[in-house]
Protein backbone atom coordinates (compact mmCIF):
# COMPACT_ATOMS: atom_id res chain seq x y z
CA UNK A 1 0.00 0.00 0.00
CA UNK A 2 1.40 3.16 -1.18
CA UNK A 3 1.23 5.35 2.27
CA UNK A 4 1.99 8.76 1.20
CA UNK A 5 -1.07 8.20 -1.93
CA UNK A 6 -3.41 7.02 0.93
CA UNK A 7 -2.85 10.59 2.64
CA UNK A 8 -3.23 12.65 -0.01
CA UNK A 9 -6.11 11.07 -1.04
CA UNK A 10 -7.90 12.39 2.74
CA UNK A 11 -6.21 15.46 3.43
CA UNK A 12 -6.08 17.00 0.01
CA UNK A 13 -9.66 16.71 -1.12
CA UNK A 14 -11.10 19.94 -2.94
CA UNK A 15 -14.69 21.19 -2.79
CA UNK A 16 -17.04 18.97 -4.94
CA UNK A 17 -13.64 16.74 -5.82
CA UNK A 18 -15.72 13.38 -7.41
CA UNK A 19 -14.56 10.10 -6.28
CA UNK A 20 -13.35 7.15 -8.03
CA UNK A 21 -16.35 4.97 -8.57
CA UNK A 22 -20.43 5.60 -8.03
CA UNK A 23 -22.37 3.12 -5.75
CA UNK A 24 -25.31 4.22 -7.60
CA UNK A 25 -24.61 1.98 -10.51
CA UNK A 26 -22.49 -0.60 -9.15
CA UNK A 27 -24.04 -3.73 -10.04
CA UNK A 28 -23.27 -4.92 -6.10
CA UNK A 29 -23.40 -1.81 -4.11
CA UNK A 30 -27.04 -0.69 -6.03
CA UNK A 31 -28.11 -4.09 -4.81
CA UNK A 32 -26.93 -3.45 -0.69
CA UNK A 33 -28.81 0.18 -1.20
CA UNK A 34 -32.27 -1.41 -2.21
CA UNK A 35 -32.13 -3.54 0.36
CA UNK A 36 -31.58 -0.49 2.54
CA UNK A 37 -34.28 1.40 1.09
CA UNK A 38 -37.03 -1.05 1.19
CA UNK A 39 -36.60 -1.80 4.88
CA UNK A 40 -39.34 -0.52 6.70
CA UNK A 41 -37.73 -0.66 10.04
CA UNK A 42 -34.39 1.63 9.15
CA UNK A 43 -34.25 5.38 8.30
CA UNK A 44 -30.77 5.11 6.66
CA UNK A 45 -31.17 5.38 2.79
CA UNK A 46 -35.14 6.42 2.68
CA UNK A 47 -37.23 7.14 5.53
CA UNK A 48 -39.48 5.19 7.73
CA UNK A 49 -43.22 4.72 6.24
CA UNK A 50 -44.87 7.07 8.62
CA UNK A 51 -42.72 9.56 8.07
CA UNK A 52 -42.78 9.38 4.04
CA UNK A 53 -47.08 9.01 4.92
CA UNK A 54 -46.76 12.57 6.87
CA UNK A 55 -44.64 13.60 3.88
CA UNK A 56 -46.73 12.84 1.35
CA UNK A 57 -49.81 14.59 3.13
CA UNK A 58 -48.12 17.25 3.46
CA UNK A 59 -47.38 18.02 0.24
CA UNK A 60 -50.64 17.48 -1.36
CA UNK A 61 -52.04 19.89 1.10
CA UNK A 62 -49.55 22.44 -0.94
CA UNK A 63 -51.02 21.20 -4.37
CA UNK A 64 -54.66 22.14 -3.78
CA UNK A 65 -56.23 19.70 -6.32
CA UNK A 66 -56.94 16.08 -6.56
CA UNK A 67 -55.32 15.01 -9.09
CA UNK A 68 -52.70 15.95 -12.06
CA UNK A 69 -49.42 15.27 -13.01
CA UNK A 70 -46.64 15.04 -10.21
CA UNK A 71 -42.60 14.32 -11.64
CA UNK A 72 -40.27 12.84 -8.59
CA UNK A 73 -36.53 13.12 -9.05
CA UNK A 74 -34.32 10.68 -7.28
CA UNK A 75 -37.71 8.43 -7.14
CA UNK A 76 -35.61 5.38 -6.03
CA UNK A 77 -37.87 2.20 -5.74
CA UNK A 78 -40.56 4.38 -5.52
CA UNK A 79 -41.80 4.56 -1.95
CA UNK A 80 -43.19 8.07 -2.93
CA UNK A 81 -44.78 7.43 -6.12
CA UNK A 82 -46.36 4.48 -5.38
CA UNK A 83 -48.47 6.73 -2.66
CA UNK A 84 -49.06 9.82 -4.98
CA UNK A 85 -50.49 6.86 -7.74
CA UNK A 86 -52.92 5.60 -5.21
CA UNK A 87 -54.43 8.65 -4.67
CA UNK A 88 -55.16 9.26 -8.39
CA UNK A 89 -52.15 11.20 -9.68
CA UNK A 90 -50.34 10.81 -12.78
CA UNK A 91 -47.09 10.18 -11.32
CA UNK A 92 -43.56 10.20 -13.72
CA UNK A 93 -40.26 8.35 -11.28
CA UNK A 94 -36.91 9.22 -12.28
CA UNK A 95 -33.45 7.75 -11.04
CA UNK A 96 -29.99 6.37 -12.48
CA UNK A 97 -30.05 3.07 -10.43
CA UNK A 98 -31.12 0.71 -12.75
CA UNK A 99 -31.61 -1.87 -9.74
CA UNK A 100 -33.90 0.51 -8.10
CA UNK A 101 -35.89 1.32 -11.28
CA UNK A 102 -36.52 -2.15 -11.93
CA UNK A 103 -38.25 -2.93 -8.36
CA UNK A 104 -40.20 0.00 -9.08
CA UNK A 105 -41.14 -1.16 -12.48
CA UNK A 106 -41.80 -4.61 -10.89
CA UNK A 107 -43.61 -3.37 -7.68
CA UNK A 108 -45.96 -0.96 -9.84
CA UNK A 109 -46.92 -4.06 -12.09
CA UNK A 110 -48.30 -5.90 -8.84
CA UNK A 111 -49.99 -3.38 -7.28
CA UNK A 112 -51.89 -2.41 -10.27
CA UNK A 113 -50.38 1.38 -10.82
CA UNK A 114 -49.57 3.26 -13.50
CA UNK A 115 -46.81 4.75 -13.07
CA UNK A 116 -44.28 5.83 -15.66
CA UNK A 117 -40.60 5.44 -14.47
CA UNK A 118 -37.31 6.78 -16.30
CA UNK A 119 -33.79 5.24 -15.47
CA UNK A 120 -31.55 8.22 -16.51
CA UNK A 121 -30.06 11.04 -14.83
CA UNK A 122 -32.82 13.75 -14.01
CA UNK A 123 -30.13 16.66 -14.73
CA UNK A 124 -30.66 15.20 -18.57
CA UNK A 125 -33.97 15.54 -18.64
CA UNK A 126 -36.02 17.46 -21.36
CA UNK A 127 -39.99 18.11 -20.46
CA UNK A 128 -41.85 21.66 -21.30
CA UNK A 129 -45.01 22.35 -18.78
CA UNK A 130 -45.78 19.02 -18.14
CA UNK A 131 -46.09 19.01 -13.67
CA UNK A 132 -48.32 20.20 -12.05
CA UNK A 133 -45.71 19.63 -8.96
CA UNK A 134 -42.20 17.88 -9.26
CA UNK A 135 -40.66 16.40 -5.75
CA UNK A 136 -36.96 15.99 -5.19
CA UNK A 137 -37.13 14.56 -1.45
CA UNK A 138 -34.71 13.29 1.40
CA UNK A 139 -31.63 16.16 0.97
CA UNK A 140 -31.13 15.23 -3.07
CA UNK A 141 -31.36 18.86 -3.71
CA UNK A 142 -27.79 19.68 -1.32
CA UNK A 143 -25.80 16.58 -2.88
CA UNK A 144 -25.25 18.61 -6.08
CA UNK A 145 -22.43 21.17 -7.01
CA UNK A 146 -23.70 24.64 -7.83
CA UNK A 147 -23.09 24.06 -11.75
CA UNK A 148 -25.22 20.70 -11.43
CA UNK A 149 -27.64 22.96 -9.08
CA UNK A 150 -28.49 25.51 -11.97
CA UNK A 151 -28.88 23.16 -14.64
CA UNK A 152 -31.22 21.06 -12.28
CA UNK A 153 -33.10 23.98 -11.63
CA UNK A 154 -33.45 25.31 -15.36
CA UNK A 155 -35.23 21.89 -16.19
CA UNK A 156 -36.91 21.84 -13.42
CA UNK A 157 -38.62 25.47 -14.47
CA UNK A 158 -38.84 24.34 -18.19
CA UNK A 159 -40.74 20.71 -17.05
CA UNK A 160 -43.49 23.03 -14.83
CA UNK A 161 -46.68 24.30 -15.60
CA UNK A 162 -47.31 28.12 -15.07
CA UNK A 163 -47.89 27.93 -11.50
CA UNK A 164 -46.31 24.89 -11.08
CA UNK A 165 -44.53 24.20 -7.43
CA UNK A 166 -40.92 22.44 -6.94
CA UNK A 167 -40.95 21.22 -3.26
CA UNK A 168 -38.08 19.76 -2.01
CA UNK A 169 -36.20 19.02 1.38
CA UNK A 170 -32.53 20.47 2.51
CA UNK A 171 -30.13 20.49 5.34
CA UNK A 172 -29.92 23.01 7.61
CA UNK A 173 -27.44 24.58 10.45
CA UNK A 174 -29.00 22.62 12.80
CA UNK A 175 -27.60 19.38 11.39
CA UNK A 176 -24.01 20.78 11.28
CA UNK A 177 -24.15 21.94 14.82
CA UNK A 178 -24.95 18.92 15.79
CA UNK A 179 -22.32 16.51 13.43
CA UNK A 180 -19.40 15.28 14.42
CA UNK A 181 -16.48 15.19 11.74
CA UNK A 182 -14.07 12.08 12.31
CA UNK A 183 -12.23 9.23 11.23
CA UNK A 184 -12.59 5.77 11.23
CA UNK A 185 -11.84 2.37 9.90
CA UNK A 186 -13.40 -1.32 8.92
CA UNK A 187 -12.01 -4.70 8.39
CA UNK A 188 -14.25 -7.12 6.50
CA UNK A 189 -14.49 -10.07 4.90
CA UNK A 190 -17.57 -9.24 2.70
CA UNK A 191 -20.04 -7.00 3.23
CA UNK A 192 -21.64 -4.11 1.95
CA UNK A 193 -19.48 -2.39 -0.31
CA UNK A 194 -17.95 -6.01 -1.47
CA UNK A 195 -18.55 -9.58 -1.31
CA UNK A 196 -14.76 -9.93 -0.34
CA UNK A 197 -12.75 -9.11 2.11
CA UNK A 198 -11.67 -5.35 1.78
CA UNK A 199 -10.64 -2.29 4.35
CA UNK A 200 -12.79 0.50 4.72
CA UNK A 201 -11.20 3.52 5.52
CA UNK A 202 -13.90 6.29 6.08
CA UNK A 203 -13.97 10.43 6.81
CA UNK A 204 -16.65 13.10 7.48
CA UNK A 205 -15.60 16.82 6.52
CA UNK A 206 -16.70 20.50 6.64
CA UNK A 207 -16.36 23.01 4.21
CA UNK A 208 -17.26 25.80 5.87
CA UNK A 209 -17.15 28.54 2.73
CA UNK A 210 -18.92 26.15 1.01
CA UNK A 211 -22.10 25.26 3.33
CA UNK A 212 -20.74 22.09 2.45
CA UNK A 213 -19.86 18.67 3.96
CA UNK A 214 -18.28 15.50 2.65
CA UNK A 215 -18.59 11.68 3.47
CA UNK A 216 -15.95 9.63 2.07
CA UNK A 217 -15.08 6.15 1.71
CA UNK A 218 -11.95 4.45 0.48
CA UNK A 219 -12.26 1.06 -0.16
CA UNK A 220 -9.34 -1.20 -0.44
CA UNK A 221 -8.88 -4.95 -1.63
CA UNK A 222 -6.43 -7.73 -0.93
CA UNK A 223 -4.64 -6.77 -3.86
CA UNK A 224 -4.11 -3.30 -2.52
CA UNK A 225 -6.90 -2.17 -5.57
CA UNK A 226 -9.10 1.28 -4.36
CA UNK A 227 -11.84 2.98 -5.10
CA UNK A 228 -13.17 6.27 -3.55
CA UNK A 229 -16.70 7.01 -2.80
CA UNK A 230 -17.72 11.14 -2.13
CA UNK A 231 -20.78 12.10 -0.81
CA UNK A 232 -21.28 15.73 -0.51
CA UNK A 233 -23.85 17.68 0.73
CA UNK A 234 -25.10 21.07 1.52
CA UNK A 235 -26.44 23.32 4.27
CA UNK A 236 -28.83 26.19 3.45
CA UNK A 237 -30.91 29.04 5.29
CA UNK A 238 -33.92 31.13 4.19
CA UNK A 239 -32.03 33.63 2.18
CA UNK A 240 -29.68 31.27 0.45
CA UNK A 241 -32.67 29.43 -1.11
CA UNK A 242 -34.52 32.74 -1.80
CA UNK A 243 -31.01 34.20 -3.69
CA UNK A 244 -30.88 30.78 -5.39
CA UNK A 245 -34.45 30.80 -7.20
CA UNK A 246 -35.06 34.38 -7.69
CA UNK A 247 -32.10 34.41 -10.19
CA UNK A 248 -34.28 31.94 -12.17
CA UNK A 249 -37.54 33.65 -12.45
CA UNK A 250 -39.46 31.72 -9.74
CA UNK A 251 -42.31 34.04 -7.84
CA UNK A 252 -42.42 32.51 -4.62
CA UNK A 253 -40.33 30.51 -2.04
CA UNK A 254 -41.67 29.54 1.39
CA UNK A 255 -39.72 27.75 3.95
CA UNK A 256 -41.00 24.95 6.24
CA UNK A 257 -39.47 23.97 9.51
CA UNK A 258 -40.26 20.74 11.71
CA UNK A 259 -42.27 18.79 9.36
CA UNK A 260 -40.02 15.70 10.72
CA UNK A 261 -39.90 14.96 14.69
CA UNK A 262 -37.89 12.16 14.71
CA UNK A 263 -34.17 11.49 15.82
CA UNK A 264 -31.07 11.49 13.37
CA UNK A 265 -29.56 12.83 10.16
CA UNK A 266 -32.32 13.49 7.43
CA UNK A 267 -35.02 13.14 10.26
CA UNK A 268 -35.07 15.45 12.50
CA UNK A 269 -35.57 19.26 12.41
CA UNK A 270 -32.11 19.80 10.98
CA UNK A 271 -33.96 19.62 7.57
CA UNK A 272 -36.28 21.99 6.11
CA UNK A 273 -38.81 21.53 3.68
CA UNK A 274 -39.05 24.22 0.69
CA UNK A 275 -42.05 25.23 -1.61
CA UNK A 276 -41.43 27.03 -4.83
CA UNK A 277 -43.97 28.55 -6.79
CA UNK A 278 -42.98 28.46 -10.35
């Protein structure tokens, strides 16, 4: 193992540096992280059920209508659309994990539900005034650089109806106060991120001038093989998500605070919940 690589690699990261590889679309990793997501009794990828139910009420009490056509980005295996198609919308899913689009696909087909789900990247998507209301939930909107940002927002302003509304959940102060930013390590002979044995050598960090905060994981192999995971996220207040839309035309953004009262990361009142009126 090349020492001196292995340090530079975590202390000389840069703001919105990409890793090595994407668990995303690895064929094993994507298969670990639906497995994560469809467990009802863990908040870790996706939320528990009765706090995606109080989610989901939520935000149709923002849409005003009964039905029409609702677009969620970063849909996953669809835990959220699968809801919003019950209750008589027309519901579009979009996400890059194949694995996850699949069970989707698959779960839709059994429960009877039309539901129309995409396996692509939603930054590539090209829809004119189609939503009525388009959901990007569970801190997707912080995990991308500003350049990915903007041209996530332009589509998302091209694919709404006039009077269309974005909502959306981010990060807040809160959650950094209350992070701790360390170190650590894992032997094992097969588990999540491989089915062989591998070391795990893992780092939370703060960017400060950024709002922004990385996890990273290096994982190496017998053969002394690596590949780097990044995960970064972002912190935002009122006025940085007002600054952010009213450069793109948008008429209205309201803020939302303790729609989630449960404990941890992602559930607790370190995130806020954002409507935007397009």
């Amino acid at each position: 193992m090349n020492i001196k690589k292995m340090m530079s690699l975590v202390n000389d990261v840069k703001p919105y540096e990409k890793g090595t590889a994407n668990m995303w679309t690895d064929e094993y990793i994507s298969k670990q992280l639906l497995k994560v997501h469809i467990n009802p009794d863990i908040n870790t990828a996706s939320r528990k059920e009765e706090s995606i139910d109080k989610i989901i009420n939520w935000i149709l009490e923002q849409l005003y209508k009964n039905d029409g056509y609702i677009l969620d980005l970063g849909c996953g295996p669809g835990l959220y659309t699968e809801k919003l198609a019950k209750k008589g919308y027309k519901v579009t899913g979009v996400d890059f994990s194949q694995n996850s689009i699949e069970y989707a696909k698959n779960s839709a087909i059994q429960n009877n539900l039309d539901v129309n789900y995409i396996c692509e990247n939603y930054l590539k998507l090209e829809f004119k005034e189609k939503f009525d209301l388009i959901i990007m939930i569970y801190c997707d909107f912080g995990v991308l650089s500003i350049e990915e940002r903007e041209m996530l927002l332009e589509n998302v302003y091209e694919a709404l109806k006039p009077g269309g509304i974005f909502i959306f959940d981010a990060l807040n102060k809160y959650t950094i106060d209350n992070l701790t930013f360390e170190r650590n390590w894992e032997f094992s002979k097969g588990g999540f991120w491989q089915n062989k044995p591998y070391l795990c050598l893992s780092q939370s960090s703060h960017f400060p001038e950024k709002k922004a905060i990385l996890d990273e994981n290096i994982i190496i192999d017998e053969e002394n093989n690596y590949k780097i995971y990044r995960f970064w996220n972002h912190y935002f207040n009122e006025d940085d998500i007002k600054n952010i839309f009213k450069k793109l035309g948008f008429k209205k953004v309201k803020n939302y605070e303790n729609i989630l009262e449960n404990n941890g990361l992602y559930n607790d009142k370190g995130v806020t919940f954002y409507k935007v009126i397009k």
